[in-house]
Protein backbone atom coordinates (compact mmCIF):
# COMPACT_ATOMS: atom_id res chain seq x y z
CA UNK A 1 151.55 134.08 225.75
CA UNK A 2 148.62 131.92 227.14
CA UNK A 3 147.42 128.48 227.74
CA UNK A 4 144.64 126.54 229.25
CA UNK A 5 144.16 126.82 232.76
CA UNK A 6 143.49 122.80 233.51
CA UNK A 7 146.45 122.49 236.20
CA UNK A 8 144.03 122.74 239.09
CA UNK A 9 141.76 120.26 237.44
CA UNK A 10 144.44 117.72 237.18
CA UNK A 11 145.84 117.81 240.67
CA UNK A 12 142.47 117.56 241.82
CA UNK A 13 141.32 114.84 239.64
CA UNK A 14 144.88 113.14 240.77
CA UNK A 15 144.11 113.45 244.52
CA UNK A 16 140.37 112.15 244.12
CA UNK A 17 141.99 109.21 242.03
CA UNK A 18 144.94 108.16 245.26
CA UNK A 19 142.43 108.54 247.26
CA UNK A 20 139.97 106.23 245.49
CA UNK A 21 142.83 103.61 244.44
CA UNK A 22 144.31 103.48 248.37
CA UNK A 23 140.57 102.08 249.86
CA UNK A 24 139.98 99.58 246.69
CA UNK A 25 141.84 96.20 247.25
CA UNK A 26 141.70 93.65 244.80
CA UNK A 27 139.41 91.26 247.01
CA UNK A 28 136.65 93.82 247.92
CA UNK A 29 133.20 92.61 247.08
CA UNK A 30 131.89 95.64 246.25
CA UNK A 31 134.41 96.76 243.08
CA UNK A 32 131.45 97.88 240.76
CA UNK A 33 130.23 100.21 243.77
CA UNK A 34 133.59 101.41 244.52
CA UNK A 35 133.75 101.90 240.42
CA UNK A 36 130.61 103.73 240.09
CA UNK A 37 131.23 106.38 242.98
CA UNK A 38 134.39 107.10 241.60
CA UNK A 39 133.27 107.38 238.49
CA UNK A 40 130.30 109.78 239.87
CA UNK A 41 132.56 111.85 241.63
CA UNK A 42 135.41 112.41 238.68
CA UNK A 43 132.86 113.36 236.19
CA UNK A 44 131.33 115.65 238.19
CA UNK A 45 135.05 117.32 238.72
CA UNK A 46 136.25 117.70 235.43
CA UNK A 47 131.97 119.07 234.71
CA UNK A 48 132.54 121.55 236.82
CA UNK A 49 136.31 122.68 237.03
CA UNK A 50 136.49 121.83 233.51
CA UNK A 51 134.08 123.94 232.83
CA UNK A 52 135.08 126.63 234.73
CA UNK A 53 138.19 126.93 232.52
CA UNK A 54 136.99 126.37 229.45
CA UNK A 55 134.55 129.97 230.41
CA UNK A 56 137.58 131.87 230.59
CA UNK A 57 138.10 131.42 226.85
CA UNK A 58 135.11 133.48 226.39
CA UNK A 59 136.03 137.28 225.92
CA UNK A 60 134.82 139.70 228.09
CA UNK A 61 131.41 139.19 229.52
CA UNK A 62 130.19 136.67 226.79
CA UNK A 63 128.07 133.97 228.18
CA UNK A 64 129.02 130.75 228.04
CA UNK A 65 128.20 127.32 229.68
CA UNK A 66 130.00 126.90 233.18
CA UNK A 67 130.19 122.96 232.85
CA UNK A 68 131.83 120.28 230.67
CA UNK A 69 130.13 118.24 229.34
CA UNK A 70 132.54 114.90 228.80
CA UNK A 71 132.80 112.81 225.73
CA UNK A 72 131.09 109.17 225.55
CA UNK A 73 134.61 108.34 224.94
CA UNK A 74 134.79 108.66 228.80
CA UNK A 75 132.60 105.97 229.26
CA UNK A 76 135.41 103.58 227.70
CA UNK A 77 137.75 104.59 229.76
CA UNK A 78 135.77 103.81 232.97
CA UNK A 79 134.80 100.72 231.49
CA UNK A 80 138.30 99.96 231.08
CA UNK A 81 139.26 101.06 234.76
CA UNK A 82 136.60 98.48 235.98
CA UNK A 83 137.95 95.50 233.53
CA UNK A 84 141.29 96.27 235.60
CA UNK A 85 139.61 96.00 238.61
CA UNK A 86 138.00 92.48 238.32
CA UNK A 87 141.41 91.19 236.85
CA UNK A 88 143.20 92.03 239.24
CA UNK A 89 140.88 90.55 241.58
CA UNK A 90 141.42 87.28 239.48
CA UNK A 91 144.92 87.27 239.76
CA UNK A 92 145.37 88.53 243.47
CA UNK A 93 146.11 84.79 244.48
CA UNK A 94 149.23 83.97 242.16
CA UNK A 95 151.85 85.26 243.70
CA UNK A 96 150.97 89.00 244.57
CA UNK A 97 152.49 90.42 247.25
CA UNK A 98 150.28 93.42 247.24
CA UNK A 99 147.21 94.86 245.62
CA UNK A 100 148.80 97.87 244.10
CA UNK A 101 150.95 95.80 242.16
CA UNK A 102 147.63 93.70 240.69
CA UNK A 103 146.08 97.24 239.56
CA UNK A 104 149.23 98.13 238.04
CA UNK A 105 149.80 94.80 236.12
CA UNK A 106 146.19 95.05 235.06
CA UNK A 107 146.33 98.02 233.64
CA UNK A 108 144.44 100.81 236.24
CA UNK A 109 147.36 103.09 236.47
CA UNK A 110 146.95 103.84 231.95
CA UNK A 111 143.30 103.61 232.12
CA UNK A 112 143.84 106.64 234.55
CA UNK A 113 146.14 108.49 232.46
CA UNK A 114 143.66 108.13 229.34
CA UNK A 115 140.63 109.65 231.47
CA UNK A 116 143.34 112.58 232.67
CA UNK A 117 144.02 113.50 228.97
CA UNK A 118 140.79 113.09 228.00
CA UNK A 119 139.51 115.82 230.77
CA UNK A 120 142.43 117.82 229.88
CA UNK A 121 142.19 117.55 225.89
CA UNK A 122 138.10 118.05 226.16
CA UNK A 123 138.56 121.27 228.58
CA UNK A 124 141.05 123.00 226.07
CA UNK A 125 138.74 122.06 223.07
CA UNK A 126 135.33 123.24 225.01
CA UNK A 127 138.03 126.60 225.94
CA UNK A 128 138.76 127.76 222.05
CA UNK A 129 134.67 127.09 221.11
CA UNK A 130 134.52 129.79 224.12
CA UNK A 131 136.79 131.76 221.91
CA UNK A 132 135.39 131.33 218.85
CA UNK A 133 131.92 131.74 219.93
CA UNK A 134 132.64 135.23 221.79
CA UNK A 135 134.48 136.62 218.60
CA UNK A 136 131.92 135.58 215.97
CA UNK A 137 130.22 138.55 215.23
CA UNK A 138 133.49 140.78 215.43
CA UNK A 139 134.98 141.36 212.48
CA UNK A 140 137.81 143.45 213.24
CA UNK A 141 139.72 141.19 215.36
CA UNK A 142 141.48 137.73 214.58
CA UNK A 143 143.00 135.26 215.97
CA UNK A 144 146.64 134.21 216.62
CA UNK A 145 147.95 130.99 217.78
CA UNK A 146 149.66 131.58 221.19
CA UNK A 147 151.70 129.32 223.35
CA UNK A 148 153.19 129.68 227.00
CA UNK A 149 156.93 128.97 226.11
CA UNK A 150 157.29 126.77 229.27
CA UNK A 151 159.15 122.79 229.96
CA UNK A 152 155.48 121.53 229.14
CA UNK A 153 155.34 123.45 225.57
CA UNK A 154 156.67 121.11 222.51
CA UNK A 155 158.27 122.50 219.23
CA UNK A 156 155.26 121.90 217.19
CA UNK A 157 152.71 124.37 218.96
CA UNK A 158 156.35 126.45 219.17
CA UNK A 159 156.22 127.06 215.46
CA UNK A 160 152.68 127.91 215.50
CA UNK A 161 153.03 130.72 218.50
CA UNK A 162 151.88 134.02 216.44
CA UNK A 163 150.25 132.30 213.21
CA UNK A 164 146.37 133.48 212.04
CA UNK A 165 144.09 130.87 212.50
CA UNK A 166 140.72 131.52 210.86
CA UNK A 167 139.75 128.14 210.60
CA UNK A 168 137.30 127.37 213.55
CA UNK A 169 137.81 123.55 213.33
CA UNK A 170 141.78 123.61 213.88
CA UNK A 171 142.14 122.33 217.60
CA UNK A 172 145.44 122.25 219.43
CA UNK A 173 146.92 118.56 219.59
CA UNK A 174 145.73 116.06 222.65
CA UNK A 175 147.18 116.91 225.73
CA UNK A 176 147.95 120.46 224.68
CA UNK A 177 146.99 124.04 226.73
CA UNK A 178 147.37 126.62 223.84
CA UNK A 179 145.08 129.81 223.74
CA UNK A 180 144.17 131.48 220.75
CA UNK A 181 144.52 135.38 221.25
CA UNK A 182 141.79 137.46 219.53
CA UNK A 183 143.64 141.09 218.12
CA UNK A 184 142.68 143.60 216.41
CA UNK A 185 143.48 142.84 212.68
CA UNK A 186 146.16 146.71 212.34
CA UNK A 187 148.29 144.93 215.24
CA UNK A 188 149.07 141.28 213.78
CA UNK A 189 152.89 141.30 212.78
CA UNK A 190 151.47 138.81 209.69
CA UNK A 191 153.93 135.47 209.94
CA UNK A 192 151.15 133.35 207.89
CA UNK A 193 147.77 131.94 208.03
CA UNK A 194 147.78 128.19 209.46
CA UNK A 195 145.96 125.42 207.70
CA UNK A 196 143.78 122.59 209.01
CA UNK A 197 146.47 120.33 207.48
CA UNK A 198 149.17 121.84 209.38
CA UNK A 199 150.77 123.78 206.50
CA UNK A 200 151.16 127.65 206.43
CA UNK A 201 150.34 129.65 204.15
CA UNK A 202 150.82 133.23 203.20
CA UNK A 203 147.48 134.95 202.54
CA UNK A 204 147.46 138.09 199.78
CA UNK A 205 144.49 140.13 201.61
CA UNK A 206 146.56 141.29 204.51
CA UNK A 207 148.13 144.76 204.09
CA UNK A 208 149.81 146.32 200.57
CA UNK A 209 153.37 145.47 202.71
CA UNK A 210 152.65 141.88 203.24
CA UNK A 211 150.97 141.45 199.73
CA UNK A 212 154.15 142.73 198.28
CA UNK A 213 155.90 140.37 200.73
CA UNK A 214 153.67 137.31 199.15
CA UNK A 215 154.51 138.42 195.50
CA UNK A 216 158.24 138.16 196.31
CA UNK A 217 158.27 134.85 197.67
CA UNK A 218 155.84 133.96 194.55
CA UNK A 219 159.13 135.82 192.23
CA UNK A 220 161.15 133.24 193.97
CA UNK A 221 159.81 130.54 191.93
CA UNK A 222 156.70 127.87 192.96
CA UNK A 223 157.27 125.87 196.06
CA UNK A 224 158.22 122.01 195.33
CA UNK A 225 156.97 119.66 197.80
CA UNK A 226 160.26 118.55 198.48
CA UNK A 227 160.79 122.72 200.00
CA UNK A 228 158.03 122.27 202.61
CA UNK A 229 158.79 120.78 205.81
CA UNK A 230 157.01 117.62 206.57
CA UNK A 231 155.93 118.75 209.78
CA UNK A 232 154.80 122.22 209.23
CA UNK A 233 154.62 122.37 205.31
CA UNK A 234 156.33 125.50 205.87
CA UNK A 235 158.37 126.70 202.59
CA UNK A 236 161.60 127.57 201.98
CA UNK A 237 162.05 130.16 199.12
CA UNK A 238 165.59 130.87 199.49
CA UNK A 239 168.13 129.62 197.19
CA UNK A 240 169.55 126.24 198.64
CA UNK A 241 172.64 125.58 199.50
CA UNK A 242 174.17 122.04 198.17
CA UNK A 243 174.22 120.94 201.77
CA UNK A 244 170.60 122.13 202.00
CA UNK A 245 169.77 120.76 198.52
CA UNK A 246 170.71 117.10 199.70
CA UNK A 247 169.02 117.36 202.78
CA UNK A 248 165.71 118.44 200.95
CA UNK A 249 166.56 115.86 198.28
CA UNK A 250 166.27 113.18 200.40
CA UNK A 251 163.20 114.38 202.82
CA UNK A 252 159.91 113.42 202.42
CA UNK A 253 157.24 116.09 201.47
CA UNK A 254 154.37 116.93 203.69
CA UNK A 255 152.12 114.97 200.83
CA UNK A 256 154.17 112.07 201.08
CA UNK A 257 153.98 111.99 204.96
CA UNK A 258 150.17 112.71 205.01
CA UNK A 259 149.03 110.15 202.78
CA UNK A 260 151.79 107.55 204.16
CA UNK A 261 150.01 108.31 207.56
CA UNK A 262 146.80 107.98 205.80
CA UNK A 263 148.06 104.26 204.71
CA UNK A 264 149.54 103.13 208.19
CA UNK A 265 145.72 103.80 210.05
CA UNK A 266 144.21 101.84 206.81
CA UNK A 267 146.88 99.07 207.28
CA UNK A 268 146.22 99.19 211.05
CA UNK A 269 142.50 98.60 210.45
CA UNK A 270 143.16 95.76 208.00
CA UNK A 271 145.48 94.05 210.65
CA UNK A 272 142.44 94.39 213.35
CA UNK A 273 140.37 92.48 210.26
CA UNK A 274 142.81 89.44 210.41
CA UNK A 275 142.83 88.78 214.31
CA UNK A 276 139.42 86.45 213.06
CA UNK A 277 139.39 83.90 210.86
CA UNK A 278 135.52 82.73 210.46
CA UNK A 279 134.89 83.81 214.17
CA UNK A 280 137.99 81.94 215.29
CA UNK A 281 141.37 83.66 216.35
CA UNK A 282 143.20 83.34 213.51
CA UNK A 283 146.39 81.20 213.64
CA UNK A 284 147.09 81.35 209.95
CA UNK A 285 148.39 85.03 211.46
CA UNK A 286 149.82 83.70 214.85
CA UNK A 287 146.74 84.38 216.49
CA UNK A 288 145.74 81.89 219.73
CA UNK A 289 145.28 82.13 223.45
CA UNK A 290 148.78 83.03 224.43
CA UNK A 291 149.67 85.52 222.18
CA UNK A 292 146.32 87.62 222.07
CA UNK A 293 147.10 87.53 225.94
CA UNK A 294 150.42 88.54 225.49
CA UNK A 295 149.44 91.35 222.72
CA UNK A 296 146.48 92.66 225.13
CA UNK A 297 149.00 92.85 227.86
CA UNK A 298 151.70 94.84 225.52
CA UNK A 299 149.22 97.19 224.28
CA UNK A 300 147.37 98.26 227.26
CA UNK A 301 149.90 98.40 229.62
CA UNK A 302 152.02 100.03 227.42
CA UNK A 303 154.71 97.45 227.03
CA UNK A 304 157.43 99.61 229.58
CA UNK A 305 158.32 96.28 231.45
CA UNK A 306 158.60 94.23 228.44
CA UNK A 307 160.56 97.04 226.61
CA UNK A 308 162.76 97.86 229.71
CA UNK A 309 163.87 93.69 230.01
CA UNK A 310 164.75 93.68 225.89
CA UNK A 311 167.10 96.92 225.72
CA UNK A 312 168.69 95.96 229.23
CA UNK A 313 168.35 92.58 230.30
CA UNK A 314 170.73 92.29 233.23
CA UNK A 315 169.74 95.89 234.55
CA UNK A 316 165.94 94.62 234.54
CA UNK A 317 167.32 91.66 236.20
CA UNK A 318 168.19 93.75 239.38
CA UNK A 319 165.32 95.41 239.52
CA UNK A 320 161.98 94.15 241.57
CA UNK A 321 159.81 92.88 238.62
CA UNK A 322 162.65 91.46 237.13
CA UNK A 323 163.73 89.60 240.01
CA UNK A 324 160.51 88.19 241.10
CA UNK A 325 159.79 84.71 240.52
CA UNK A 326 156.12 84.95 239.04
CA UNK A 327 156.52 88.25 237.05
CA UNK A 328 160.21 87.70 235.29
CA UNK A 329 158.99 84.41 233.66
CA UNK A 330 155.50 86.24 232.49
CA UNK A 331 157.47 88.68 230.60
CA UNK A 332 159.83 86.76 228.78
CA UNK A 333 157.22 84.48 227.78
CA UNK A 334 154.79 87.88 227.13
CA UNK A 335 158.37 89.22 224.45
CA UNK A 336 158.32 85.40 223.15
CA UNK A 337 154.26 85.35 222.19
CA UNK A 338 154.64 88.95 220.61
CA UNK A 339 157.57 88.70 219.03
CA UNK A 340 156.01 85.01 216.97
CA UNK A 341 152.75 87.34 216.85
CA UNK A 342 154.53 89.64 214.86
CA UNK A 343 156.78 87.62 212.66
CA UNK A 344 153.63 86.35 211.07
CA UNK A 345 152.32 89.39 209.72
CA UNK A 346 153.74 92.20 207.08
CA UNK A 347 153.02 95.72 205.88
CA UNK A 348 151.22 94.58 201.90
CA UNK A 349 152.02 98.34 201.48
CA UNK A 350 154.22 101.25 202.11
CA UNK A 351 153.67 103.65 205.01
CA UNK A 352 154.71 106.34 206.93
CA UNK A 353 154.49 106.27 210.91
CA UNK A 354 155.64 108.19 213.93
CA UNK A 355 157.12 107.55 216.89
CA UNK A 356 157.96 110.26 220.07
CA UNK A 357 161.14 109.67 222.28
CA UNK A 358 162.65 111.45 225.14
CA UNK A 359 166.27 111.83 225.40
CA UNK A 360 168.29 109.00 227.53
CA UNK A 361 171.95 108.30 228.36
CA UNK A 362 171.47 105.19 226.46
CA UNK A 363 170.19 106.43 223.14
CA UNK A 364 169.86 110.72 222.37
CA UNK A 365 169.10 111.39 218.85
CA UNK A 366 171.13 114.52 218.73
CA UNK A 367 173.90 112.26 217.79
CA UNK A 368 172.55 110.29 215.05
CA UNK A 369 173.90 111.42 211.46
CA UNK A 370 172.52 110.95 207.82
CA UNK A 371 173.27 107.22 206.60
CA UNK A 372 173.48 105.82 210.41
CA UNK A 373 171.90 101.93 210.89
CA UNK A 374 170.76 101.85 214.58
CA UNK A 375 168.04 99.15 216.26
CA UNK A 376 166.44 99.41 219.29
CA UNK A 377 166.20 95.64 221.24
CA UNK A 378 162.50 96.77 222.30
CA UNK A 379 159.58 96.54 220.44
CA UNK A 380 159.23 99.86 218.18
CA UNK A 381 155.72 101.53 219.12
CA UNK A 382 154.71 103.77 216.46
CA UNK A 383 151.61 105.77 215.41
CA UNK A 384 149.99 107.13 212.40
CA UNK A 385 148.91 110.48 214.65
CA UNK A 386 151.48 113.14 214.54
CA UNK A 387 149.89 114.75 217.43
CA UNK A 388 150.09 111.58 219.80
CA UNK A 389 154.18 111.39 219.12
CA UNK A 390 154.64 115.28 219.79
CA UNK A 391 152.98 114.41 222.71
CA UNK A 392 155.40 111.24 222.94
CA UNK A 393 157.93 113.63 222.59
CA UNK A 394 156.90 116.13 225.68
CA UNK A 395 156.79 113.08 228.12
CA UNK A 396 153.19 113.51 228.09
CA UNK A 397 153.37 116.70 229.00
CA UNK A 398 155.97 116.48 231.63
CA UNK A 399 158.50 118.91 230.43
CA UNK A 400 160.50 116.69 228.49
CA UNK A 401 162.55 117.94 225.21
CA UNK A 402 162.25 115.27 223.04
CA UNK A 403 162.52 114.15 219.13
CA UNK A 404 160.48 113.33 216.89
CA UNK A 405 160.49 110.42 214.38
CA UNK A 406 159.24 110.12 211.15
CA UNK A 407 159.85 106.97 209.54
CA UNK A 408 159.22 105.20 205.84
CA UNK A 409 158.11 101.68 206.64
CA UNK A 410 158.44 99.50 203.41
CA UNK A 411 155.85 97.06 202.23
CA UNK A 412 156.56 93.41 203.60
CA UNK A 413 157.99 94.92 206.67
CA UNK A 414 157.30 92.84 210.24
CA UNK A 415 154.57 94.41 212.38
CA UNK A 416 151.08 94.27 214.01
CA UNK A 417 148.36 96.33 215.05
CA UNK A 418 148.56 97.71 218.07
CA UNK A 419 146.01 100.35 220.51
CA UNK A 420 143.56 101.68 218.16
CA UNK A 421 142.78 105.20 220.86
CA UNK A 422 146.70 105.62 219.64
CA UNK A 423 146.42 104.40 215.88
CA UNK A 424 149.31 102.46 216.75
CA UNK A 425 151.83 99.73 214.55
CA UNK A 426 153.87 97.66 216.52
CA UNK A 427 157.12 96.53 214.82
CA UNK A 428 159.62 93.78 216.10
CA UNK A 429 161.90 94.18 218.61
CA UNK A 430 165.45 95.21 217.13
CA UNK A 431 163.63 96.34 213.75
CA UNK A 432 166.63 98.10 211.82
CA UNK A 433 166.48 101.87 210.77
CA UNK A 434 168.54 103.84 208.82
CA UNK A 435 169.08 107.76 209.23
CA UNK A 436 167.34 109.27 206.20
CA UNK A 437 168.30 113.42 207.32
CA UNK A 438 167.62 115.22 210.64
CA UNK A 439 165.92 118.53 211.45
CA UNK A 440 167.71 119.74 214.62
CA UNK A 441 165.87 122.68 215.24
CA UNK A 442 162.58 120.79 214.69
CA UNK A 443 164.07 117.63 216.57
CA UNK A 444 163.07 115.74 214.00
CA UNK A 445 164.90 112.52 212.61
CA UNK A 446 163.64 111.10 209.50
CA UNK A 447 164.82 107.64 208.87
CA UNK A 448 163.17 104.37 206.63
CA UNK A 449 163.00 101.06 208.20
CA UNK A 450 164.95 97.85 206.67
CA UNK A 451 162.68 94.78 206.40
């Protein structure tokens, strides 16, 4: 078992970040110098301790660089950190009762989080070239897919832990710590050779026992799509059973998935394309002042508040946001503009999205069964990256066990573009699902939206 050493990384980048946000209030004069030195001071962190854990990729004594050398991507996210800064400075008279609050409302606190993964997802990236790079000339060895089986470990790098890779372009998923152990080729106990597609499959040129291995799952009979799981593209070659048959029957195939995910990024993009009409916003698609306001408030501040008053109104009520006399008001009116927003605007074809949950007393998908309706009053957040709702799924990495969604979204179905960083669809509040089949080993829950 291994994984990415970035935990000292993170609590240090964490600490420099408290420490930053407690001396910035939201009517200092100086926000772009109080921007710029923490921005001086993070990168040079994750350079150096990201850096230092990417070397330890590298086997034995093989030299490698000792820095990291962050994305321009990062550059975004700073830039976004500083457009929080100077609105919450704009705000800071209307009501606020403290400056925190202001950086949270304007969106500091996710700008963090975003420059956090990024470190994180760069360092583990920078750590398997390491690997890669050190193994190149050695012929001998390969390398297997290994995970730590901790709380922070999901089940999709679970069902990878022992699988060849020999595809130097396969990276683990954002957010993710896996390792890739190099062994000598006589010591792999052969489970399958993973794809850059996430399928597995079964490669002839290992030893006479596995080839014979491969031929009898080629006796079997060919592999339908409708065998493979969606997620892994895994096959089946056992007989099915009539329970299994109907379950299989009515799952999508990893093709199906792929290019409906394929479809939801190109709808997302053609969405974007509509928010201007001639240079204007365009209200022919409910696009004016309020509800782009309301949308860039959903979308980058992730929409918990807004989501939290919808599914429990008189909870939210009770709670300090939802009592206060400035903030309650700006949410309901923030549901109303989004909610218009997306009534104006449909799917023109079908897709496939996905959507990570953690498990709640008010909704655990364990006890959802084939043909179920169920609804959610929020607004459904979904994305055409599988990796960003396994991720979802983990509670950002937190240790949560949670399921996975994959869901058939019809053509003239409600919804809008949402964050492009998480290639996301938004759909209306209370859109209505039905339970297509569920993988409960996978925790996966396939269901189809009904428009």
């Amino acid at each position: 078992m291994g994984t990415v050493p970035t935990g000292l990384m993170e609590r240090e980048l964490r600490k420099l970040y408290l420490q930053w946000i407690a001396g910035v209030s939201v009517d200092s004069t100086d926000l772009d110098a109080k921007l710029l030195s923490f921005q001086t001071r993070s990168a040079a962190l994750i350079s150096k301790m990201g850096g230092q854990a990417a070397s330890l990729g590298a086997l034995g004594d093989f030299p490698v660089p000792k820095t990291l050398a962050l994305s321009p991507v990062a550059g975004v996210v700073y830039d976004d950190m500083k457009q929080a800064a100077i609105s919450a400075s704009i705000t800071a008279g209307l009501n606020s009762k403290d400056a925190a609050r202001q950086m949270f409302n304007a969106g500091m606190g996710k700008s963090y989080r975003r420059l956090e993964r990024l470190a994180r997802t760069e360092t583990t990236n920078a750590y398997w070239k390491n690997s890669w790079d050190s193994v190149a000339d050695l012929p001998l060895l390969v390398m297997l897919w290994s995970v730590e089986r901790g709380p922070r470990t999901c089940q999709w790098c679970i069902s990878r832990d022992g699988l060849v890779v020999d595809d130097t372009n396969i990276r683990d998923h954002p957010n993710g710590r896996c390792t890739l152990i190099p062994t000598l080729r006589s010591q792999v106990k052969y489970k399958g050779t993973l794809q850059p597609d996430g399928s597995v499959t079964m490669d002839p040129r290992w030893t006479d026992q596995k080839v014979k291995g491969a031929k009898a799952e080629a006796s079997a009979g060919p592999t339908t799509a409708a065998q493979r799981d969606p997620l892994s593209g895994k096959s089946n070659p056992a007989a099915p059973s009539t329970a299994q048959a109907v379950h299989r029957s009515v799952q999508a195939s990893t093709e199906d998935v792929a290019s409906g995910m394929r479809a939801a990024e190109a709808q997302r993009k053609a969405m974007e394309k509509t928010k201007f009409k001639r240079g204007k916003l365009n209200a022919d698609t409910g696009w004016d002042y309020d509800t782009e306001k309301s949308w860039k408030s959903y979308t980058e501040g992730g929409g918990r508040e807004i989501n939290n008053m919808l599914r429990d109104p008189v909870a939210f009520a009770k709670t300090e946001l939802g009592s206060d006399e400035y903030f309650a008001p700006l949410l309901s009116k923030q549901a109303d503009d989004l909610a218009a927003l997306i009534s104006k605007n449909q799917l023109t074809q079908d897709v496939y999205v996905a959507r990570g949950v953690t498990v709640a007393d008010s909704f655990n998908p364990a006890a959802l069964k084939s043909g179920d309706l169920f609804a959610d009053p929020a607004f459904m957040s979904t994305t055409s990256s599988m990796a960003d709702a396994l991720d979802f799924a983990s509670g950002r990495g937190s240790g949560a066990s949670g399921w996975t969604f994959i869901t058939k979204a019809p053509t003239g179905t409600n919804a809008v573009a949402g964050a492009d960083y998480q290639y996301e669809l938004i759909f209306k509040a209370g859109q209505q699902q039905r339970v297509v089949s569920l993988d409960a080993e996978r925790r996966i829950v396939y269901t189809e939206m009904i428009p």
